[in-house]
C-alpha atoms as a PDB file:
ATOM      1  CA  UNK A   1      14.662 -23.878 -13.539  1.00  0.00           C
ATOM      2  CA  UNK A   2      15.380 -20.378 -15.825  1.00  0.00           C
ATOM      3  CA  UNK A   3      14.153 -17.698 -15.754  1.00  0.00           C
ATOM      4  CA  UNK A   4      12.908 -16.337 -19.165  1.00  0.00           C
ATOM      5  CA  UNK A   5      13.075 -12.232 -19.468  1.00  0.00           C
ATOM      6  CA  UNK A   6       9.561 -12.209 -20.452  1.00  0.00           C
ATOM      7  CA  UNK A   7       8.995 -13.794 -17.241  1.00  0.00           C
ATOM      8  CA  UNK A   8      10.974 -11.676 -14.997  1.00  0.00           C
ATOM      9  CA  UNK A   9       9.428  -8.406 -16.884  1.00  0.00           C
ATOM     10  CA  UNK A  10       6.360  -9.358 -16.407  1.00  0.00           C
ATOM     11  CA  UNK A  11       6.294 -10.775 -12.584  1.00  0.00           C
ATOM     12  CA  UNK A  12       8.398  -7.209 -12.296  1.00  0.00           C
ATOM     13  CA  UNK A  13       5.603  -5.329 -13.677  1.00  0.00           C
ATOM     14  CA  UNK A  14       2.673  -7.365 -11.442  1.00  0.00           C
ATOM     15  CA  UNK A  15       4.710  -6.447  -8.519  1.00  0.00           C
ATOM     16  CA  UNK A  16       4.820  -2.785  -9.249  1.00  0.00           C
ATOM     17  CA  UNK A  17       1.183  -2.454 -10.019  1.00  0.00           C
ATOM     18  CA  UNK A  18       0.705  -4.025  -6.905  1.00  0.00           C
ATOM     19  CA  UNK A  19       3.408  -1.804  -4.638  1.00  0.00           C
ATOM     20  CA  UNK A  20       0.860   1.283  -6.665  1.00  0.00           C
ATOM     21  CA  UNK A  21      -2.401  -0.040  -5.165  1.00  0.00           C
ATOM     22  CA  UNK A  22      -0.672  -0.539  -2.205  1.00  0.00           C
ATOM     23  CA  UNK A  23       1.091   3.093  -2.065  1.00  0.00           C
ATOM     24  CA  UNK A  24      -2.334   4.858  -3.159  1.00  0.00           C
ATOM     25  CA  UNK A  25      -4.754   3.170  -1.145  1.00  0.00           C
ATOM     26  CA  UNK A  26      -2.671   4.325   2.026  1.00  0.00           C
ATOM     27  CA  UNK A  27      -2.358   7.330   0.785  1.00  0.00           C
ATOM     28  CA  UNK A  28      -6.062   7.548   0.290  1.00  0.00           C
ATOM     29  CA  UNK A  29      -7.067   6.089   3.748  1.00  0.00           C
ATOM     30  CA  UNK A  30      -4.835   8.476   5.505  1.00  0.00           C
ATOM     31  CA  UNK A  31      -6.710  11.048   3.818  1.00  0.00           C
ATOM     32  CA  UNK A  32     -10.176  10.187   3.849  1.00  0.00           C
ATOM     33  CA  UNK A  33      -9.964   8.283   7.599  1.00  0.00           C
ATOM     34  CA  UNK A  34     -12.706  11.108   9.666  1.00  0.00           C
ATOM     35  CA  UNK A  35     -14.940  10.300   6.413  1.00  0.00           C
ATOM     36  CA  UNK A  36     -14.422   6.582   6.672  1.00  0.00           C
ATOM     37  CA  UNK A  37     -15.029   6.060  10.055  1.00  0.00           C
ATOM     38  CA  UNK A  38     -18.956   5.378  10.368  1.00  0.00           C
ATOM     39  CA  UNK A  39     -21.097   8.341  11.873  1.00  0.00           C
ATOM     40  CA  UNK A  40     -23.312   6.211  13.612  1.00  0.00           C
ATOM     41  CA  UNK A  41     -20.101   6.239  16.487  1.00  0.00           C
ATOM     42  CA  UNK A  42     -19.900   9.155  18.889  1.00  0.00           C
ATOM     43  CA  UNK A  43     -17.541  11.614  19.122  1.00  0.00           C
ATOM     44  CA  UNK A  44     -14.413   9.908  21.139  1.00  0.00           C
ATOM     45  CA  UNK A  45     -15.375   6.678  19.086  1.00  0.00           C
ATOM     46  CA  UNK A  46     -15.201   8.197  15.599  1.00  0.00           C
ATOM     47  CA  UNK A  47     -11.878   9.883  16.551  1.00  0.00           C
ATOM     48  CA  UNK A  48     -10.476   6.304  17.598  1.00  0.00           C
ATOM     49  CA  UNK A  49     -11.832   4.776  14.493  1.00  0.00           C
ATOM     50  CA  UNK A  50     -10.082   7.549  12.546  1.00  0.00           C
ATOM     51  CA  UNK A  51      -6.549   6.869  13.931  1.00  0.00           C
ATOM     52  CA  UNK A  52      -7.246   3.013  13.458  1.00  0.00           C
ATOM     53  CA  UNK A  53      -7.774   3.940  10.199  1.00  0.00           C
ATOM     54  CA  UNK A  54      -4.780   6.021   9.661  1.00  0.00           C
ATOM     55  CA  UNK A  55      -2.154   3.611  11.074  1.00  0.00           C
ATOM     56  CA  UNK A  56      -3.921   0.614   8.448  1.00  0.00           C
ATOM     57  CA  UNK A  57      -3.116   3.029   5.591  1.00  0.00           C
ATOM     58  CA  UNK A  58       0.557   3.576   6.833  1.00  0.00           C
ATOM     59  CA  UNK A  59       0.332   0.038   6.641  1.00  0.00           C
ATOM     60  CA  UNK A  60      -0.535   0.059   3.609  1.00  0.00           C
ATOM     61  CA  UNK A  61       1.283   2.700   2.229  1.00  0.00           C
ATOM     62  CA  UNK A  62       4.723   1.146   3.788  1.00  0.00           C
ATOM     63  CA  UNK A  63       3.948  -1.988   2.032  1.00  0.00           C
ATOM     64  CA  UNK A  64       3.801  -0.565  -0.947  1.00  0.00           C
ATOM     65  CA  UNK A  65       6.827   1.328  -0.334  1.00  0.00           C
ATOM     66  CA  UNK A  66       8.998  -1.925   0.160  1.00  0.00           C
ATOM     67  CA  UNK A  67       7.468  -3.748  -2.852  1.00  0.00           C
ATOM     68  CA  UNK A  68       8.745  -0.761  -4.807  1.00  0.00           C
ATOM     69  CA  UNK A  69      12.179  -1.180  -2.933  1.00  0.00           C
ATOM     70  CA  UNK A  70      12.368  -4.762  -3.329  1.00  0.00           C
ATOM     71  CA  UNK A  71      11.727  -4.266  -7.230  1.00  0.00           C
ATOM     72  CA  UNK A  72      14.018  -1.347  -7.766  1.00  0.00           C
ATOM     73  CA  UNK A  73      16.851  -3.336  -5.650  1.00  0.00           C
ATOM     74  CA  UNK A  74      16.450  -6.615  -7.675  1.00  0.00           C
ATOM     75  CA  UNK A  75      16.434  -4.569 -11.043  1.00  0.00           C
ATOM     76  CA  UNK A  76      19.716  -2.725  -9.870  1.00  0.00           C
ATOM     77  CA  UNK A  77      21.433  -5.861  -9.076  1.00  0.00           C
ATOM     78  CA  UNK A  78      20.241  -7.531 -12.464  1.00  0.00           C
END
């Protein structure tokens, strides 16, 4: 099967928009993770909630940044 360019641009630019949710919502969650974790929790609880929190977005975040990798290798080698 070909490929058409208007294909490969657009599944290009899908995959970018994605890798951009990706990167900010990390970037977001690592921010905001003491506000996201519920107050209802005590002390000790909240704090663990927080780092849970934290190592999603770096989750997150790294996905994103490998998404962009994988798109900026594949346009290099095209």
């Amino acid at each position: 099967m070909t490929r058409t360019a208007g294909a490969t641009a657009l599944t290009t630019a899908l995959v970018v928009l994605v890798a951009l949710v990706l990167l900010g919502l990390g970037i977001w969650g690592w921010r905001n993770a003491p506000v996201l974790a519920p107050a209802v929790l005590d002390e000790h609880e909240r704090d663990l909630r927080a780092r849970m929190l934290r190592r999603g977005s770096v989750a997150c975040a790294g996905a994103g940044l490998c998404l962009v990798a994988a798109v900026a290798l594949g346009v290099l080698r095209d």
